[in-house]
Protein backbone atom coordinates (compact mmCIF):
# COMPACT_ATOMS: atom_id res chain seq x y z
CA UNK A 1 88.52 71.45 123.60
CA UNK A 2 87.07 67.90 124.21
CA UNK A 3 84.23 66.69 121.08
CA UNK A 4 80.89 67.86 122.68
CA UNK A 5 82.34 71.64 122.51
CA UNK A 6 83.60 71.55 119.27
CA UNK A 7 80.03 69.99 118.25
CA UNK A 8 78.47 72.68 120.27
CA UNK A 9 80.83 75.13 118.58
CA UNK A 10 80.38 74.40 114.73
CA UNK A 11 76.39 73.72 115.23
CA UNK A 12 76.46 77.67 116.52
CA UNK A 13 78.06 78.72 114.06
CA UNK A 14 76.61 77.10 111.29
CA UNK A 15 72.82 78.32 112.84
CA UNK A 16 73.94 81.52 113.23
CA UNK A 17 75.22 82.14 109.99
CA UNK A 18 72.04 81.03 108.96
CA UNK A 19 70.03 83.46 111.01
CA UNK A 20 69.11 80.43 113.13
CA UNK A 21 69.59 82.47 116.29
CA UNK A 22 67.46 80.36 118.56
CA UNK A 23 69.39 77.37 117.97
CA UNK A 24 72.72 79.70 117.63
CA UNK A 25 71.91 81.02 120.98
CA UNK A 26 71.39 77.52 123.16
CA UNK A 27 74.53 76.35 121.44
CA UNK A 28 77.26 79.05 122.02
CA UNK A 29 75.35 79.57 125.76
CA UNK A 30 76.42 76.07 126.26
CA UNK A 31 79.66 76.63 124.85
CA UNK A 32 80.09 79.41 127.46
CA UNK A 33 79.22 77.04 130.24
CA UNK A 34 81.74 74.31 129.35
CA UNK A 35 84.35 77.23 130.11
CA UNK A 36 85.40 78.03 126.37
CA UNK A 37 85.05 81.23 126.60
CA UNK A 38 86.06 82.72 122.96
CA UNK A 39 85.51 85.76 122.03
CA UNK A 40 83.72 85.34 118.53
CA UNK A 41 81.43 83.43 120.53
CA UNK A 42 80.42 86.11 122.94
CA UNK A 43 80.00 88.13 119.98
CA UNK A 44 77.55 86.30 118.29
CA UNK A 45 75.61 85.95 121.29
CA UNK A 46 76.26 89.79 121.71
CA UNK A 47 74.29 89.95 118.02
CA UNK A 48 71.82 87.84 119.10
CA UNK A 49 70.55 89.26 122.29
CA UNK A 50 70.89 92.93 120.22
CA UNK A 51 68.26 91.34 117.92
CA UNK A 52 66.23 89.74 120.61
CA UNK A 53 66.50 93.47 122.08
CA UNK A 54 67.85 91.95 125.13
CA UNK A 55 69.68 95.12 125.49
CA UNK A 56 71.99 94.26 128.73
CA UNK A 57 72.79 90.65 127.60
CA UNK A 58 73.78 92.22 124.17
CA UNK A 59 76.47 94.87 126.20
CA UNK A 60 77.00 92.51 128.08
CA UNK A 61 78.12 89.80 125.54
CA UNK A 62 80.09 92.84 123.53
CA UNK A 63 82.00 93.92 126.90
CA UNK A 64 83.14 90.30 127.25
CA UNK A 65 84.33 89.59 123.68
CA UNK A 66 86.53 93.04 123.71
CA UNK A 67 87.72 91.89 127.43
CA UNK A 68 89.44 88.83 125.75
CA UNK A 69 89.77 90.49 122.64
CA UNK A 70 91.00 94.23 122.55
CA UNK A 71 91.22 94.46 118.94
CA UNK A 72 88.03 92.60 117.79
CA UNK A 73 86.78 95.35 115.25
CA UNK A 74 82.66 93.64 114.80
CA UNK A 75 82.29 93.37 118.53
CA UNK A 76 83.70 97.21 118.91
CA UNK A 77 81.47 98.30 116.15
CA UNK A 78 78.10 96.82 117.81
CA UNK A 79 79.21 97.86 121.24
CA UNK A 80 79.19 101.20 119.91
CA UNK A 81 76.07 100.63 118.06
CA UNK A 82 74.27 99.78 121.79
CA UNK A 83 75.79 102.99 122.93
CA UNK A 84 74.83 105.09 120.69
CA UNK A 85 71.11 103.39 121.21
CA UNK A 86 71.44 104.47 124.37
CA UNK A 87 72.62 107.91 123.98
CA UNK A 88 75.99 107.73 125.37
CA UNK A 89 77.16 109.11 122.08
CA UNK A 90 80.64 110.69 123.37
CA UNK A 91 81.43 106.74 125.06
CA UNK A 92 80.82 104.90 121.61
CA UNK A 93 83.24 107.60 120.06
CA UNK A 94 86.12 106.80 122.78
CA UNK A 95 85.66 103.44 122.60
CA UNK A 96 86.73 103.56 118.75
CA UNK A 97 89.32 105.81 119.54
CA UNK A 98 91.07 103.94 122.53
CA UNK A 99 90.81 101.11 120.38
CA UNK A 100 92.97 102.42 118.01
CA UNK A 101 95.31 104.67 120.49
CA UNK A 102 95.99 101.52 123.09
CA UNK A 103 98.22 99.58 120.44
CA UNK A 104 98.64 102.41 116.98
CA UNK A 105 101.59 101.45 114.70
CA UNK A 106 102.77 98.37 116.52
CA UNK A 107 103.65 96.14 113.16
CA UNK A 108 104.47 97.78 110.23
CA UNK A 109 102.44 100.66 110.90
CA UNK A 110 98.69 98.75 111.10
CA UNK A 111 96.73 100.01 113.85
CA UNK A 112 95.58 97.12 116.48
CA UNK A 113 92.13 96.97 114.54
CA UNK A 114 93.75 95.77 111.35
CA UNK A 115 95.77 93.60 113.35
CA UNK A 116 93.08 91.95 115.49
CA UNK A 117 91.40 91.50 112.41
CA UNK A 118 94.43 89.85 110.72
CA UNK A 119 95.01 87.11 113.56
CA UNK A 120 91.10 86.43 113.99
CA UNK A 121 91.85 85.42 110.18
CA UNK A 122 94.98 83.22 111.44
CA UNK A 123 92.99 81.82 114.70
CA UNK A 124 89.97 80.88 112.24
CA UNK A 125 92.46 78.71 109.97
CA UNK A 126 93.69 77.47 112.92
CA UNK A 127 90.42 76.79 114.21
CA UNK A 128 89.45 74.49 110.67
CA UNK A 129 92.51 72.72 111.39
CA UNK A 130 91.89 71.62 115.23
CA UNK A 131 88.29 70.43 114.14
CA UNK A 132 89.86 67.69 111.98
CA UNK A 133 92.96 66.83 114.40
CA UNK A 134 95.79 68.39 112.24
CA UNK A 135 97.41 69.88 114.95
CA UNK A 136 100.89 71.49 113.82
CA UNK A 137 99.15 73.22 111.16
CA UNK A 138 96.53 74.64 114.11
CA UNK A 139 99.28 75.62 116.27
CA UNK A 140 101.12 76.98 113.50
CA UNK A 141 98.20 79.24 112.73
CA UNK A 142 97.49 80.60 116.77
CA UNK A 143 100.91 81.06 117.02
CA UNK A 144 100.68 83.72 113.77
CA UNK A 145 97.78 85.20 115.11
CA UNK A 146 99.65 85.20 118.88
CA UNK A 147 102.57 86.86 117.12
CA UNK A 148 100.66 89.99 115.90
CA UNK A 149 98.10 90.54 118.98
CA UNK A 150 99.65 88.41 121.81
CA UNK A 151 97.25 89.97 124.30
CA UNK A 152 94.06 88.19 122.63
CA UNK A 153 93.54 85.06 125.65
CA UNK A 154 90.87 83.50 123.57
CA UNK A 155 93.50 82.53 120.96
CA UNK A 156 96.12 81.59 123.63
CA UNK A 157 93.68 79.15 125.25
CA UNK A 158 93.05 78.22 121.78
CA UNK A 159 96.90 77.19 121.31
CA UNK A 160 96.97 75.85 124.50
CA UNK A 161 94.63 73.68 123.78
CA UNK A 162 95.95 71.89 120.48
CA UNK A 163 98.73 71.91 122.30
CA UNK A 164 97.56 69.62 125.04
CA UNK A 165 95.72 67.48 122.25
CA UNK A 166 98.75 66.53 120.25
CA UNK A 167 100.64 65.69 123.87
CA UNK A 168 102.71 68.51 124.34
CA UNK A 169 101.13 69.03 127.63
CA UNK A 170 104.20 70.97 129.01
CA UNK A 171 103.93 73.50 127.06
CA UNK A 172 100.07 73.78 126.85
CA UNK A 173 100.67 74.68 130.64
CA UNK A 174 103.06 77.37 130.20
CA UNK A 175 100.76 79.04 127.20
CA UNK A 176 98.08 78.83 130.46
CA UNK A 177 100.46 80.05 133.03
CA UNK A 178 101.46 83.06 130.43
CA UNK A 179 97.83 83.72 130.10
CA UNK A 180 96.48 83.69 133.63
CA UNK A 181 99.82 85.93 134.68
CA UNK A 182 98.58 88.68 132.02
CA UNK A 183 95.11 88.17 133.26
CA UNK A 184 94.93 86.64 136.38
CA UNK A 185 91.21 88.06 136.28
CA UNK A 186 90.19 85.88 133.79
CA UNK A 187 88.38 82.56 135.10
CA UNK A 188 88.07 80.50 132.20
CA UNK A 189 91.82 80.72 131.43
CA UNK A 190 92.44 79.39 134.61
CA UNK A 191 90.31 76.65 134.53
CA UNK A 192 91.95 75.99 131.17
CA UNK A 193 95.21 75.73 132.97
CA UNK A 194 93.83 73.10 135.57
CA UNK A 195 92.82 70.75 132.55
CA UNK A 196 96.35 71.10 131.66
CA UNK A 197 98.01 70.82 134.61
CA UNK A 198 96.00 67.87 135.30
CA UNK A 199 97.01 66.17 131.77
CA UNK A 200 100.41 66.71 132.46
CA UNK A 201 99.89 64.69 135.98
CA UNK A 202 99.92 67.55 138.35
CA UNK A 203 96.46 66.78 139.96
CA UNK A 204 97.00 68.86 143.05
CA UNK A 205 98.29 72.27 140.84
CA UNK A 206 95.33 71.22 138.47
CA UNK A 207 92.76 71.29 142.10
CA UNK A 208 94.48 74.44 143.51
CA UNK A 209 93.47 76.25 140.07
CA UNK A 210 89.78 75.07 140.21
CA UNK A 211 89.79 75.97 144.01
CA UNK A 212 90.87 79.64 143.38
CA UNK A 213 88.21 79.93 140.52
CA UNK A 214 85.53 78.95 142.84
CA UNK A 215 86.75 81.54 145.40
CA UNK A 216 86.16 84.30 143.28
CA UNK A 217 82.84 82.87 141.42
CA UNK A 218 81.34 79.57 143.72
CA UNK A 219 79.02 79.29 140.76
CA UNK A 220 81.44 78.32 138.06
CA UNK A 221 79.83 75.06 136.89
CA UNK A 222 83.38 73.98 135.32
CA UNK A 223 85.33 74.06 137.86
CA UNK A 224 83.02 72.49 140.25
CA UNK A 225 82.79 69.58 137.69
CA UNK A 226 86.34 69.03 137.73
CA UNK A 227 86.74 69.56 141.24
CA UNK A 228 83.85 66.79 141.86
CA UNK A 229 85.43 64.15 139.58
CA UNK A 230 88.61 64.24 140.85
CA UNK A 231 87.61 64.52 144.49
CA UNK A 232 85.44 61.17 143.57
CA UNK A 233 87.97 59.71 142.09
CA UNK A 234 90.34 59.76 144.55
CA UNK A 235 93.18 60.88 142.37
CA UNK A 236 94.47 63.56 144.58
C-alpha cells in the first residue's frame, strides 16, 4: 500500500468515526479506485450510502465487503438490515444462517462469525503496525488473522503487501498467487499480484496480470495506470 492510500485510508477512517461521512465517503471511494479493495472499507461506505439512503450503493457496498469477507459480522448485520427494508425478510434470515452454517465449529468450536470477528481484531493490529513501517509485527498479526479465516482476501492482500514493503517480494507473490487461485474472480487481488510480480522484476508476469484484469473490466483505472507506465517506460 504505497503513502497516498494509507493517507487516504486513516483520513476515512478518522471522518467516519466522526460522522464525517462526506469527507469519509470521497476518501474510502478513492481508496477503492487505487485498487485496495478492503473490506472494512466497503463497509463503511456500505453505512454511508444506507444513511445517504442511497439504497443500491449501500447493498451494493455490503455485497462486496461479505464477497472478500465471508465472516464480517457488521457488514452481514446491515446487509440484512437493507433486506429487511426491502421486504425480503426470509433472504436477511438465510443470509445469517449460511453465515454461520458455511464454516460452524471450525476452531475450537467458534462459529465463522466469532472467528471473522477475531482476525478483523488481528488484521486491525496489523494494520497500526504497517502505518508506522514495523513490518514483522504486521505480518505477524495477518498471518494470525490468516490462520483462523484464511478465506478473508482483503487480509491476504493485506500480508502481501507488508510483505513486499519489507523486501520479501517472493513471497508477497505467492500470498497473491494463493489468493487469485482461490478467487480468480477477484480483480483487485490480481492487480495486487502484478505490483508484486513487478517488484520482484518479473515485468512481463506483472503486464500479463494487468492485461487479464482489463479483459474482464476495460475500465479498471489501476491497471490501466500500471499498464501505461510501464508501456512508457519501456521496461518490458
Amino acid at each position: 500500500m504505497d503513502e497516498r492510500v494509507k493517507q487516504l485510508l486513516s483520513l476515512g477512517k478518522s471522518h467516519y468515526l466522526r460522522g464525517e461521512y462526506e469527507q469519509a465517503e470521497r476518501c474510502l471511494a478513492e481508496v477503492v479506485e487505487h485498487g485496495q479493495a478492503f473490506a472494512d472499507v466497503y463497509n463503511m461506505l456500505g453505512v454511508i450510502y444506507h444513511d445517504w439512503e442511497e439504497v443500491e450503493e449501500a447493498r451494493a457496498a455490503f455485497e462486496e465487503a461479505l464477497n472478500l469477507n465471508p465472516g464480517y459480522t457488521e457488514a452481514a448485520l446491515n446487509l440484512a438490515v437493507i433486506y429487511n427494508d426491502e421486504g425480503r425478510y426470509e433472504e436477511a434470515k438465510d443470509l445469517y444462517r449460511r453465515a454461520r452454517e458455511k464454516n460452524y465449529a471450525t476452531k475450537g468450536n467458534m462459529d465463522h462469525f466469532v472467528l471473522g470477528k477475531v482476525a478483523n481484531m488481528y488484521a486491525e493490529i496489523g494494520d497500526v503496525f504497517a502505518s508506522s513501517g514495523v513490518w514483522d509485527k504486521a505480518i505477524r498479526e495477518y498471518r494470525n488473522a490468516l490462520e483462523l479465516c484464511p478465506d478473508f482476501v482483503d487480509i491476504r492482500m493485506r500480508l502481501a503487501g507488508a510483505l513486499r514493503d519489507k523486501g520479501e517480494k517472493d513471497s508477497a507473490v505467492s500470498e497473491l498467487e494463493s489468493a487469485v487461485a482461490s478467487r480468480p474472480e477477484h480483480l483487485p487481488a490480481r492487480v495486487a499480484l502484478g505490483v508484486a510480480l513487478f517488484s520482484a522484476g518479473r515485468t512481463d508476469d506483472a503486464m500479463a496480470c494487468w492485461e487479464h484484469v482489463l479483459r474482464e473490466n476495460p475500465d479498471d483505472r489501476t491497471a490501466n495506470m500500471y499498464l501505461r507506465l510501464v508501456r512508457g517506460t519501456g521496461t518490458s
